[in-house]
Protein backbone atom coordinates (compact mmCIF):
# COMPACT_ATOMS: atom_id res chain seq x y z
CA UNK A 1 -19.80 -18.68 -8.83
CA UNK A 2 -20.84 -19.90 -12.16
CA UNK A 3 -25.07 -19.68 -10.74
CA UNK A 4 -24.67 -16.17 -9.22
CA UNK A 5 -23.19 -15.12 -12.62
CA UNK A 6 -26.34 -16.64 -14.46
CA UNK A 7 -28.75 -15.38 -11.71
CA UNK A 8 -27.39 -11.48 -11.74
CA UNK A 9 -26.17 -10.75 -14.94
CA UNK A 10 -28.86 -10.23 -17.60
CA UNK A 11 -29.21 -12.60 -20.68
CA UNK A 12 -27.25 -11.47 -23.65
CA UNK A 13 -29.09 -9.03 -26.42
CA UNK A 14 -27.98 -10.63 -30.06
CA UNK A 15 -27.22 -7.03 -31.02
CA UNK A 16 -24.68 -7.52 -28.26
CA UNK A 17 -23.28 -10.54 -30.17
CA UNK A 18 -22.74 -9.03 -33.03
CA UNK A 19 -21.37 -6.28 -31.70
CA UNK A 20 -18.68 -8.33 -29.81
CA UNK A 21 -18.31 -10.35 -33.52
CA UNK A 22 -17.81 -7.20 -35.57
CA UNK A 23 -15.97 -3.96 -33.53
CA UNK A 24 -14.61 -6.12 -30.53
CA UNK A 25 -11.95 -7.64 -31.63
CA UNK A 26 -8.21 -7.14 -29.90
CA UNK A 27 -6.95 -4.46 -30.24
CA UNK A 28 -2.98 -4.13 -31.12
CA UNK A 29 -1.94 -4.89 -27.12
CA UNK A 30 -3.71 -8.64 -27.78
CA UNK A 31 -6.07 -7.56 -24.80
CA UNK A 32 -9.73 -6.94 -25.82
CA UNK A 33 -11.57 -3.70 -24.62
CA UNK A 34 -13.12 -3.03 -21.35
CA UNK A 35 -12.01 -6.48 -20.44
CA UNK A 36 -14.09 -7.69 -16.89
CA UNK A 37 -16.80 -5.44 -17.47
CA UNK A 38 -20.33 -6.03 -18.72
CA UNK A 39 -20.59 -3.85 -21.74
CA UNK A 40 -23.81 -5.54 -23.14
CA UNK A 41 -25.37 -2.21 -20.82
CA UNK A 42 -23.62 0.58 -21.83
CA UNK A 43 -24.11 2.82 -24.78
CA UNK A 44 -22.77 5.80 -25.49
CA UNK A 45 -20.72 7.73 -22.59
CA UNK A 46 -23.25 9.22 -20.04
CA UNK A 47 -26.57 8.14 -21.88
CA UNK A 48 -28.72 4.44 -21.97
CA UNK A 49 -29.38 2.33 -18.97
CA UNK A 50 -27.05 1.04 -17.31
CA UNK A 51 -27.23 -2.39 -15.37
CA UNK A 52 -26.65 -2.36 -11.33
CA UNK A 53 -26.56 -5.52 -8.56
CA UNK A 54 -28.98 -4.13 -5.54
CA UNK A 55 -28.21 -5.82 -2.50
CA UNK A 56 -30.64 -5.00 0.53
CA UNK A 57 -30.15 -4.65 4.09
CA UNK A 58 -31.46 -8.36 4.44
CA UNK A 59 -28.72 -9.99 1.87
CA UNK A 60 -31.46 -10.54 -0.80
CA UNK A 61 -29.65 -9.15 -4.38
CA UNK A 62 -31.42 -8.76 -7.91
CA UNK A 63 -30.36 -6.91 -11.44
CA UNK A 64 -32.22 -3.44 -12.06
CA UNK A 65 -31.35 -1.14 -14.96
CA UNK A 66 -31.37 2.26 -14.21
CA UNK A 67 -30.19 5.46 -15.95
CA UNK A 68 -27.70 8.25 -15.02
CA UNK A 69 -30.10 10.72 -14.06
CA UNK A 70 -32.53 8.83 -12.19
CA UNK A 71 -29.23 6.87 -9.97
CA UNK A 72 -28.78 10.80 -9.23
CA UNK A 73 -32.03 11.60 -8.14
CA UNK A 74 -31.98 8.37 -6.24
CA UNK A 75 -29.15 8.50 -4.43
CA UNK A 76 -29.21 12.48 -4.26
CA UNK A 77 -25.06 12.31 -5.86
CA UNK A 78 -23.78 14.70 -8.31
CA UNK A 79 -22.71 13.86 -11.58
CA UNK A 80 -19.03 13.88 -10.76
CA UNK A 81 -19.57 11.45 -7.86
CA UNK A 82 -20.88 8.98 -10.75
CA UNK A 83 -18.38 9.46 -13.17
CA UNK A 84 -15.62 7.96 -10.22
CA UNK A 85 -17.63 4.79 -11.11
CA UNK A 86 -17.45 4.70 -14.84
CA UNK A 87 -15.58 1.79 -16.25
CA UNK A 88 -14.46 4.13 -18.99
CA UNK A 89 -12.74 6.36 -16.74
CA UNK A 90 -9.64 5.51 -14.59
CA UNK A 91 -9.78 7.29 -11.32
CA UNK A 92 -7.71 6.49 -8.05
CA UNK A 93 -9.17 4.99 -5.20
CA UNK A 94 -11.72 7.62 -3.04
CA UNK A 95 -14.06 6.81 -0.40
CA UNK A 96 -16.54 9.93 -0.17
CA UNK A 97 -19.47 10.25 2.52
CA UNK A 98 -22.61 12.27 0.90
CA UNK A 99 -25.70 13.14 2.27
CA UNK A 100 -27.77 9.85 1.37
CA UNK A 101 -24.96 7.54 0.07
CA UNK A 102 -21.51 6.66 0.55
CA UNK A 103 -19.76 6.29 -2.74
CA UNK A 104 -16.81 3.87 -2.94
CA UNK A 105 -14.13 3.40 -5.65
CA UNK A 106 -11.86 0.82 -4.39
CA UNK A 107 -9.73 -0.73 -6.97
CA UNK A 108 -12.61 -3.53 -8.62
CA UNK A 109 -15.67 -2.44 -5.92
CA UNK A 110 -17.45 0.62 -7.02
CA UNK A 111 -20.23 0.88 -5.83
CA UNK A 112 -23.10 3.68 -3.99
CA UNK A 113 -24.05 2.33 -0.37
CA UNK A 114 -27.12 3.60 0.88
CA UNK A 115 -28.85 3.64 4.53
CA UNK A 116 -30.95 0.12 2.94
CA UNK A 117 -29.12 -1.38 0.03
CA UNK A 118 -25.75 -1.51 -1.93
CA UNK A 119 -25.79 -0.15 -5.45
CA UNK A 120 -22.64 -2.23 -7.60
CA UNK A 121 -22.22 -1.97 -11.43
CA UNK A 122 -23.06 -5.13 -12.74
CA UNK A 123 -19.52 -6.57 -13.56
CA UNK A 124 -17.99 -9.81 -14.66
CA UNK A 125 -15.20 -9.42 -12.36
CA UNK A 126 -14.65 -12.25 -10.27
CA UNK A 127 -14.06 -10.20 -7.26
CA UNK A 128 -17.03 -7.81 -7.74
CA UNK A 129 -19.14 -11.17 -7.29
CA UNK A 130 -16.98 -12.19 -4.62
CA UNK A 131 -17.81 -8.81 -3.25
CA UNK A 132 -21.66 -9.65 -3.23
CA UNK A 133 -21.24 -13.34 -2.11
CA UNK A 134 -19.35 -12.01 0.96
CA UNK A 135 -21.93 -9.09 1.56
CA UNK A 136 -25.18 -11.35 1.60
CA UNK A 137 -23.33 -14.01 3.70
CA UNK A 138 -22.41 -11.54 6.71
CA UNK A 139 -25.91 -9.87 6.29
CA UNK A 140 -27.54 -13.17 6.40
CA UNK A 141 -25.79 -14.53 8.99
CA UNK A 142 -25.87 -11.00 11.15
CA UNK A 143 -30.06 -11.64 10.82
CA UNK A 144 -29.76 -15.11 12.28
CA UNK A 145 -27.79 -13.67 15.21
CA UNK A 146 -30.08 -11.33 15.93
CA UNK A 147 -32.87 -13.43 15.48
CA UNK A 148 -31.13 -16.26 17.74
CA UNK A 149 -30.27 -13.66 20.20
CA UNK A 150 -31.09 -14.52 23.97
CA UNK A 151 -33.14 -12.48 26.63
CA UNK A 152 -30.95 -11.69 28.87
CA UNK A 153 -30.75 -9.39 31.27
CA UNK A 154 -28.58 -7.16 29.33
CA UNK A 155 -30.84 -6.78 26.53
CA UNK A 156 -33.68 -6.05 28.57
CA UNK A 157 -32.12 -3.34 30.71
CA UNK A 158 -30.98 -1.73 26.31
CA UNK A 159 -34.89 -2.24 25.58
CA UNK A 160 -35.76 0.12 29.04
CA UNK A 161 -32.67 2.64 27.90
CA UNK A 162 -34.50 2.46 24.99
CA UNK A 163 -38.23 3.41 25.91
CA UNK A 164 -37.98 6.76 25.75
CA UNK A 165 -36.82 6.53 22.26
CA UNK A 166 -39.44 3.90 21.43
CA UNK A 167 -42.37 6.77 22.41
CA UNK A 168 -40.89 8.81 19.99
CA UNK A 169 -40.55 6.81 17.06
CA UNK A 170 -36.37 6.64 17.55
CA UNK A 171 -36.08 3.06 18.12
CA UNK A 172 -32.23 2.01 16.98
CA UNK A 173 -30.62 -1.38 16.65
CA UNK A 174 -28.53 -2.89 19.45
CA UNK A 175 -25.05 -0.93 19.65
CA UNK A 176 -23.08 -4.31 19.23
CA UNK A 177 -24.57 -4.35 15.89
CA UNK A 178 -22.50 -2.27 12.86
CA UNK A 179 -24.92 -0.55 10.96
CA UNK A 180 -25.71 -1.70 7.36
CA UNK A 181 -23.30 0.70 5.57
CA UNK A 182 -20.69 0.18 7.64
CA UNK A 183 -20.77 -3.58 7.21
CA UNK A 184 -21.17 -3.05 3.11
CA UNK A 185 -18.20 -0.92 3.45
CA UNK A 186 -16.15 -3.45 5.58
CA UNK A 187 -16.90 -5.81 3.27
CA UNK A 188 -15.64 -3.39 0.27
CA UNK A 189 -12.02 -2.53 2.34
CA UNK A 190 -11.62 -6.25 3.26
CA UNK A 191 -11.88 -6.80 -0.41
CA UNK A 192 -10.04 -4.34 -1.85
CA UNK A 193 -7.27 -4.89 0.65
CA UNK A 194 -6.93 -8.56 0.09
CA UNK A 195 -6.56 -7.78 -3.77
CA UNK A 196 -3.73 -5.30 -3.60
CA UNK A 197 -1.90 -8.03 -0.66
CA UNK A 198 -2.04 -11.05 -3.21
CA UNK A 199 -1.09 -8.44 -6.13
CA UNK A 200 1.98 -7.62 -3.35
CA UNK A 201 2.51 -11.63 -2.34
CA UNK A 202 2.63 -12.44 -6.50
CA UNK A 203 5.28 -9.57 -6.52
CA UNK A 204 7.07 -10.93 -4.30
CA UNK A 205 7.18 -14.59 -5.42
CA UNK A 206 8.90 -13.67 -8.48
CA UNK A 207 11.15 -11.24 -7.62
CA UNK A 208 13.14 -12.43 -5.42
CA UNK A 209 14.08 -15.41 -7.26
CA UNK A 210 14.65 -12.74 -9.89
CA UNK A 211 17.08 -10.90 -7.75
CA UNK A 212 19.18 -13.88 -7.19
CA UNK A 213 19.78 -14.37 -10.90
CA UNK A 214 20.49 -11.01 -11.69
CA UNK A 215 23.43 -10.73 -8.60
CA UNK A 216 24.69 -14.13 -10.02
CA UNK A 217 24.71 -13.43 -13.79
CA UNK A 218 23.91 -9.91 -15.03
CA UNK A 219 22.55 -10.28 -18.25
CA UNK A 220 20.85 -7.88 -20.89
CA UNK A 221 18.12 -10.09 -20.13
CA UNK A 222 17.57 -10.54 -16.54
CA UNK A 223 17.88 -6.63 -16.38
CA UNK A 224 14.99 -6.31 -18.81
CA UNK A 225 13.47 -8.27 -16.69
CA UNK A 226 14.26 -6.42 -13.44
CA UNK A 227 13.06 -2.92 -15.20
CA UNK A 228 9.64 -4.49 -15.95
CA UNK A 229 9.36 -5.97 -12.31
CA UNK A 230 10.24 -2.71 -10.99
CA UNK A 231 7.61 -0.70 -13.25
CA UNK A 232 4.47 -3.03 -11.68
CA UNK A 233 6.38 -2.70 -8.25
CA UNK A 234 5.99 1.56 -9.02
CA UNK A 235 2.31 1.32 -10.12
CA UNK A 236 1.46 -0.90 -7.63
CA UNK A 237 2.88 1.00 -4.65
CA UNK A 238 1.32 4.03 -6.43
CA UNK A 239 -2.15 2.20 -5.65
CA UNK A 240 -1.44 0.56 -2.17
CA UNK A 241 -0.34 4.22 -1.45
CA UNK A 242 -3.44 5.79 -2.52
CA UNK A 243 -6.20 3.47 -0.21
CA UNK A 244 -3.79 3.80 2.77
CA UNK A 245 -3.72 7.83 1.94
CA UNK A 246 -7.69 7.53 1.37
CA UNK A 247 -8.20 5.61 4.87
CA UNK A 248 -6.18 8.00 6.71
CA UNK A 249 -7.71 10.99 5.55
CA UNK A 250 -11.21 9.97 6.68
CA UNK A 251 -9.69 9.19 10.41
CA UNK A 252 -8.15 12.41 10.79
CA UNK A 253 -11.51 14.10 9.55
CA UNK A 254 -14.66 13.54 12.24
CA UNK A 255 -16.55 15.40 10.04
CA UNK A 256 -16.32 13.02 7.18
CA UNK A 257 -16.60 9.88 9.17
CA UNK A 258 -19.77 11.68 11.03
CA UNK A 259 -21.47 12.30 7.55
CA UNK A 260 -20.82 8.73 6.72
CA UNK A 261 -23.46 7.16 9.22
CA UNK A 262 -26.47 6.84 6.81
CA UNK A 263 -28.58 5.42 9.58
CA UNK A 264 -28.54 7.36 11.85
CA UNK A 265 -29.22 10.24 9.99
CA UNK A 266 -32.11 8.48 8.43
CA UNK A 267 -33.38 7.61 11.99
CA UNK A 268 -33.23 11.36 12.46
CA UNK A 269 -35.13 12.84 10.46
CA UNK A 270 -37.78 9.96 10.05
CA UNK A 271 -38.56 11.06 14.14
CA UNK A 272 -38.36 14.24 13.24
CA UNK A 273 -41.16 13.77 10.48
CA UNK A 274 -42.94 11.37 12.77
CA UNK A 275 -42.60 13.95 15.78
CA UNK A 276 -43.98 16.98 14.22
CA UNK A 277 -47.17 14.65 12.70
CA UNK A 278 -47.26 13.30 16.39
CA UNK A 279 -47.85 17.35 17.68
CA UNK A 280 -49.95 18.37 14.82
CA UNK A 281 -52.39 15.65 15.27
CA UNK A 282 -52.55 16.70 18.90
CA UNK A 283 -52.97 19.90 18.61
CA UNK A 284 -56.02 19.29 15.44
CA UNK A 285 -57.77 17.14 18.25
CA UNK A 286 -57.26 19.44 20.75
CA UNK A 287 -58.42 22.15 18.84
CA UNK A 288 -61.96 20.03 17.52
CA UNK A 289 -62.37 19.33 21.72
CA UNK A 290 -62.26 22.98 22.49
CA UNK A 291 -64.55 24.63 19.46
CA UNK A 292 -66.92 25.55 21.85
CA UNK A 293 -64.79 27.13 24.57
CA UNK A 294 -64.78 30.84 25.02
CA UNK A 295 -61.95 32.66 24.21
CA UNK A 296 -61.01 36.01 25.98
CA UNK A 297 -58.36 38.26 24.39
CA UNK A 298 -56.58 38.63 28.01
CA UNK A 299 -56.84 35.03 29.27
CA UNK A 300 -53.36 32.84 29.27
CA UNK A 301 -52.01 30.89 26.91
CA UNK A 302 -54.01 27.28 26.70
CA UNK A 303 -52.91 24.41 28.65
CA UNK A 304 -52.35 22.61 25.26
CA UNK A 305 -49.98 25.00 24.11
CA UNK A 306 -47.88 24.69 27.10
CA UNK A 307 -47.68 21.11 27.30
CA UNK A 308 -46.95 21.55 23.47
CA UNK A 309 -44.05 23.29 23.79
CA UNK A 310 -42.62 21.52 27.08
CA UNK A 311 -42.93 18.28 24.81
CA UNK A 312 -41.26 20.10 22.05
CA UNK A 313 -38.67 21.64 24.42
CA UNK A 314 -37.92 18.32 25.91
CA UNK A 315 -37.80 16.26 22.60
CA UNK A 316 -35.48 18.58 21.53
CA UNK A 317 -32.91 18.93 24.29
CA UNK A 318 -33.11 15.06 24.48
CA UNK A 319 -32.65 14.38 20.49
CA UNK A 320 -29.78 16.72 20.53
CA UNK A 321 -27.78 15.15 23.86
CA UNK A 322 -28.74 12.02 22.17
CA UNK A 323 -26.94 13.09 18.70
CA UNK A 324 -24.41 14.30 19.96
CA UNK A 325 -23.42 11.17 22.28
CA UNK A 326 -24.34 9.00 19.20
CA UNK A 327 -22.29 10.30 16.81
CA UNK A 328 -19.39 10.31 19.02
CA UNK A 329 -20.17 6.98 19.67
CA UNK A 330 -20.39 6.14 15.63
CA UNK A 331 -17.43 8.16 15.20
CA UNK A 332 -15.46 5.95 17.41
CA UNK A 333 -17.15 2.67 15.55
CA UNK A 334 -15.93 3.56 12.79
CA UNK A 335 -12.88 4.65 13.33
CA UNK A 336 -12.09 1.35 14.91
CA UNK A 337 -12.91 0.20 11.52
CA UNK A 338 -10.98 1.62 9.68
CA UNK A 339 -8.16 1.91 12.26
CA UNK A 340 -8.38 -2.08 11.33
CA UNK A 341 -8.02 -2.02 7.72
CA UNK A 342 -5.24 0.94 7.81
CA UNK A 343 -2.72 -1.88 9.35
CA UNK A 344 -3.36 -4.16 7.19
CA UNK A 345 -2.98 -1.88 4.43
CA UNK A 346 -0.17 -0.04 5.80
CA UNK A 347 1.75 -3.97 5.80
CA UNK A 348 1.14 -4.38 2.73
CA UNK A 349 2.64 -1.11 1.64
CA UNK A 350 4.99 -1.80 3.96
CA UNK A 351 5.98 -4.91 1.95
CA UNK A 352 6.16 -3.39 -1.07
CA UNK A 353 8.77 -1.06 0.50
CA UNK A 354 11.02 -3.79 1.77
CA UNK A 355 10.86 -5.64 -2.21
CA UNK A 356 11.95 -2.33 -3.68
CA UNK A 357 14.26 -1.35 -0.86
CA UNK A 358 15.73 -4.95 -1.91
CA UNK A 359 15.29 -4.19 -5.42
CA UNK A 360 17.82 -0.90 -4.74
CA UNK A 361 20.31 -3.04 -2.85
CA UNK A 362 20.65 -5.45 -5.49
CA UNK A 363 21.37 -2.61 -7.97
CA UNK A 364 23.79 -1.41 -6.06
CA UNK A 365 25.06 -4.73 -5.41
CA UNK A 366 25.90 -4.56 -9.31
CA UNK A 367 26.61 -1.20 -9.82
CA UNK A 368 29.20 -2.31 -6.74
CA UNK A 369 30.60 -5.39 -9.23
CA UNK A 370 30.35 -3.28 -12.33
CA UNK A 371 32.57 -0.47 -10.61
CA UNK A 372 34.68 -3.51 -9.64
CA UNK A 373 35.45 -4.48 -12.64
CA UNK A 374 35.95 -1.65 -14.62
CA UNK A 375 38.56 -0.73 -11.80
CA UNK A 376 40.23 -3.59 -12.68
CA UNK A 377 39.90 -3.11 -16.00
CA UNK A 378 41.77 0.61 -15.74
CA UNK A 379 44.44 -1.30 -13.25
CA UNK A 380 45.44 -3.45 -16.40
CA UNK A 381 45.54 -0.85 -18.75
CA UNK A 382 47.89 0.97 -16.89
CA UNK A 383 49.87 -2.20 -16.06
CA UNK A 384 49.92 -2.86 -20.06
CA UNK A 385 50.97 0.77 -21.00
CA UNK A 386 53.67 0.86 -18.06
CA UNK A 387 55.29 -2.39 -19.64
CA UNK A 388 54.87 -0.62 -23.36
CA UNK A 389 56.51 2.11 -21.96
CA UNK A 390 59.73 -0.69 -20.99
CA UNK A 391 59.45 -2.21 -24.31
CA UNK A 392 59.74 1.08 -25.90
CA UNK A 393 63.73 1.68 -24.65
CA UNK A 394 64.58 -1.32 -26.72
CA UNK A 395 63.01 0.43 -29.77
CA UNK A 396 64.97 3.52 -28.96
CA UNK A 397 68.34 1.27 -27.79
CA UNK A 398 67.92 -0.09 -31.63
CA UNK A 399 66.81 3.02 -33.45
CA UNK A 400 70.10 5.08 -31.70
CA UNK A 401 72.54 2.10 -32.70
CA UNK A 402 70.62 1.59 -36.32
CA UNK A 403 72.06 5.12 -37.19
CA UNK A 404 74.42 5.30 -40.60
CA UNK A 405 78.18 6.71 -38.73
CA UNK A 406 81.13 4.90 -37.33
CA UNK A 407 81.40 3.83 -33.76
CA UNK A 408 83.93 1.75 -32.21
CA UNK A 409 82.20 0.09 -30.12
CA UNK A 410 80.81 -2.13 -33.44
CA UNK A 411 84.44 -3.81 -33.77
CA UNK A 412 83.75 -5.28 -30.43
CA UNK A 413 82.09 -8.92 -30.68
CA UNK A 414 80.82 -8.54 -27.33
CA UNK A 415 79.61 -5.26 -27.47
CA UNK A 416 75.81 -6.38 -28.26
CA UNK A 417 75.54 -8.57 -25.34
CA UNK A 418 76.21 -5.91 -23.07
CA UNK A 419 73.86 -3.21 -24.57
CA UNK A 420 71.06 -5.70 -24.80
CA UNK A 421 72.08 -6.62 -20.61
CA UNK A 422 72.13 -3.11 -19.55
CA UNK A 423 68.88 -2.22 -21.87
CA UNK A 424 67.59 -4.71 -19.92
CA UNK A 425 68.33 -3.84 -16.40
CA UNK A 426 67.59 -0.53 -17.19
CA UNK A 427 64.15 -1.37 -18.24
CA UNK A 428 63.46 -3.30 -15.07
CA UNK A 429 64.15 -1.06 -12.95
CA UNK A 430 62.02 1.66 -14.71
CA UNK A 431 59.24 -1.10 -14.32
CA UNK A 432 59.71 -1.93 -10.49
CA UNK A 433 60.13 1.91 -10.13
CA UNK A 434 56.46 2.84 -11.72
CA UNK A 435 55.08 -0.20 -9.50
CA UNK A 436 56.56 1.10 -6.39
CA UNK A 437 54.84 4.92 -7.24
CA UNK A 438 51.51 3.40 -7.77
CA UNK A 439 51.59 1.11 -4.96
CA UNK A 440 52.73 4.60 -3.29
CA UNK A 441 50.16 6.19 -4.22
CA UNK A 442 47.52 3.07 -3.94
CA UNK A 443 46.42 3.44 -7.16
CA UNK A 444 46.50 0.01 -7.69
CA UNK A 445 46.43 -3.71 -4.88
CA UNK A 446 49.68 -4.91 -5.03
């Protein structure tokens, strides 16, 4: 990892240096600026060279630095298609199919693929370079394949379906074969979903064991804790959310997913081009063979022209059944595709479901014990104020006999044993009366 870093990324201007020693410093988060991307390249917003990995069609990669506008006339994209891959700018995930490029913002990968090379911004991420190992390995190793293929009798009865393309220029590569931007953009899904799966797996690591504490000691600080969890869990769901939403959108749309086959659109119109050169070199010779010929204003048309447009009739009802069959067939390739990576997507948001349908279980696993016990809570508070309410005739009791007149029931020495007994009976049987109500009325377990 540490060679293809070297070996792609550029050498380090000292104006860079001191750039990074003077204005980047950390900012008040503790996290520096732009953090994983190489801003040695960029100037100011939309201006200045910027510096891109090309990877070809035969896994070979190298560093060019190329402006805004000429990317754009490259690529034929629109300025807003570009700005999806500015580091500067956050934008949500989009796959979009263009006339001459596919661009791709998927989480780390942006990048433009093209019918003949991959276009990435040159990045210190480690899975950007991941990205590029992984491309040049399944492009290398798809040339040895095809190189080491055998000569069967399959393949030679493809080369005779394919003769009639061969005479006019339309030769295509074996159908077991994805094409080149289809395997740069399997590449850039398999990536982009394994990164948002081990974001999900990390998730999941620590939250369970989170969980557990919480529903055994809830704590100011285990339910900081939870709200922080929960927060990533959001944002991350948010993102997971967003591919699967991207993915599906392209399989429900075969005009998308049509517009997305670079190759054979290329393949297209370079027989087109090499068709109509084909017929008007013909028809110059033809026409410097017959200078001498005489023409007569009410003869037929020439033999040339006939044949010329029987071979343009036929060339054209063929190249359209042949489109048409092809892009079904491409349609269906890819679809497969991404019919692939929409699973295993789709689990992974599933996941992330489960964790915060846990997550809402456990809170209402405490809200539960929090309800408990502040109904337990109100059950003593009304046992309290019932017995206060007891306690209270003895105050009266007192307060009534406390009074300044003449009674004659104070010349009895026994007398105050029998009002403190019958005070006393008289307040337990207002007590057992109130617990009989609320048991009554099941206010209260008893």
């Amino acid at each position: 990892m540490a060679d293809l870093k070297e070996r792609l990324l550029p050498p380090r201007p000292a104006s860079a240096i001191n750039l990074r020693d003077s204005s980047y410093r950390p900012s008040a988060s503790g996290r520096l600026p732009f953090q994983g991307v190489d801003v040695s390249g960029l100037k100011k917003r939309g201006q200045g060279l910027r510096s891109w990995i090309r990877v070809d069609a035969y896994g070979n990669s190298q560093v060019i630095e190329v402006d805004k506008f000429t990317m754009m006339r490259r690529c034929d994209l629109p300025a807003r298609d570009l700005r999806l891959l500015d580091p500067l700018f956050v934008y949500p995930s989009t796959i979009l199919g263009r006339e001459k490029a596919i661009v791709v913002n998927l989480e780390q990968i942006r990048c433009i693929i093209n019918a003949d090379e991959v276009l990435l911004l040159n990045s210190l991420d480690s899975y950007v370079l991941q990205y590029v190992v992984e491309l040049q390995r399944r492009l290398q190793a798809a040339g040895v394949n095809e190189s080491w293929q055998s000569e069967g009798p399959e393949l030679s009865r493809r080369r005779r379906n394919r003769s009639f393309d061969n005479m006019y220029g339309n030769a295509s590569p074996p159908p077991d074969y994805l094409p080149f931007e289809f395997r740069a953009l399997e590449v850039a899904l398999e990536a982009a979903c394994t990164f948002l799966d081990s974001q999900a797996a990390e998730l999941e690591i620590e939250a369970y064991p989170l969980l557990d504490e919480l529903t055994s000691k809830i704590s100011t600080l285990n339910l900081e804790r939870v709200r922080r969890l929960k927060s990533r869990l959001v944002a991350l769901t948010r993102r997971v959310q967003k591919v699967r939403d991207e993915i599906e959108q392209l399989m429900d749309d075969d005009g998308d997913m049509a517009e997305m086959y670079l190759t054979e659109k290329k393949r297209r119109m370079e027989s087109s081009i090499y068709g109509d050169q084909s017929l008007m070199g013909y028809r110059s010779n033809d026409g410097a063979l017959s200078i001498s010929a005489p023409v007569s204003p009410v003869s037929s048309p020439p033999d040339s022209r006939k044949l010329d447009k029987s071979l343009s009739l036929a060339r054209s009802r063929y190249e359209s059944v042949r489109s048409s069959e092809s892009v079904t067939d491409n349609i269906e390739e890819l679809e497969m595709l991404l019919e692939a990576y929409f699973v295993v997507i789709d689990s992974t948001l599933n996941k992330l479901t489960s964790l915060k349908e846990y997550i809402d279980d456990t809170e209402d696993f405490i809200n539960i014990q929090l309800d408990n016990v502040r109904n337990q809570l109100i059950q003593f508070e009304l046992l309290l104020t019932t017995a206060t309410f007891v306690v209270a005739i003895f105050g009266v009791v007192a307060g009534i006999f406390g009074m300044n007149f003449a009674v004659p029931i104070f010349d009895d020495p026994g007398a105050f044993k029998w009002v403190l007994i019958i005070t006393g009976v008289c307040g337990v049987v207002i007590f057992g009366t109130f617990l009989w109500f609320f048991k009554y009325r099941r206010l209260m377990p008893l």
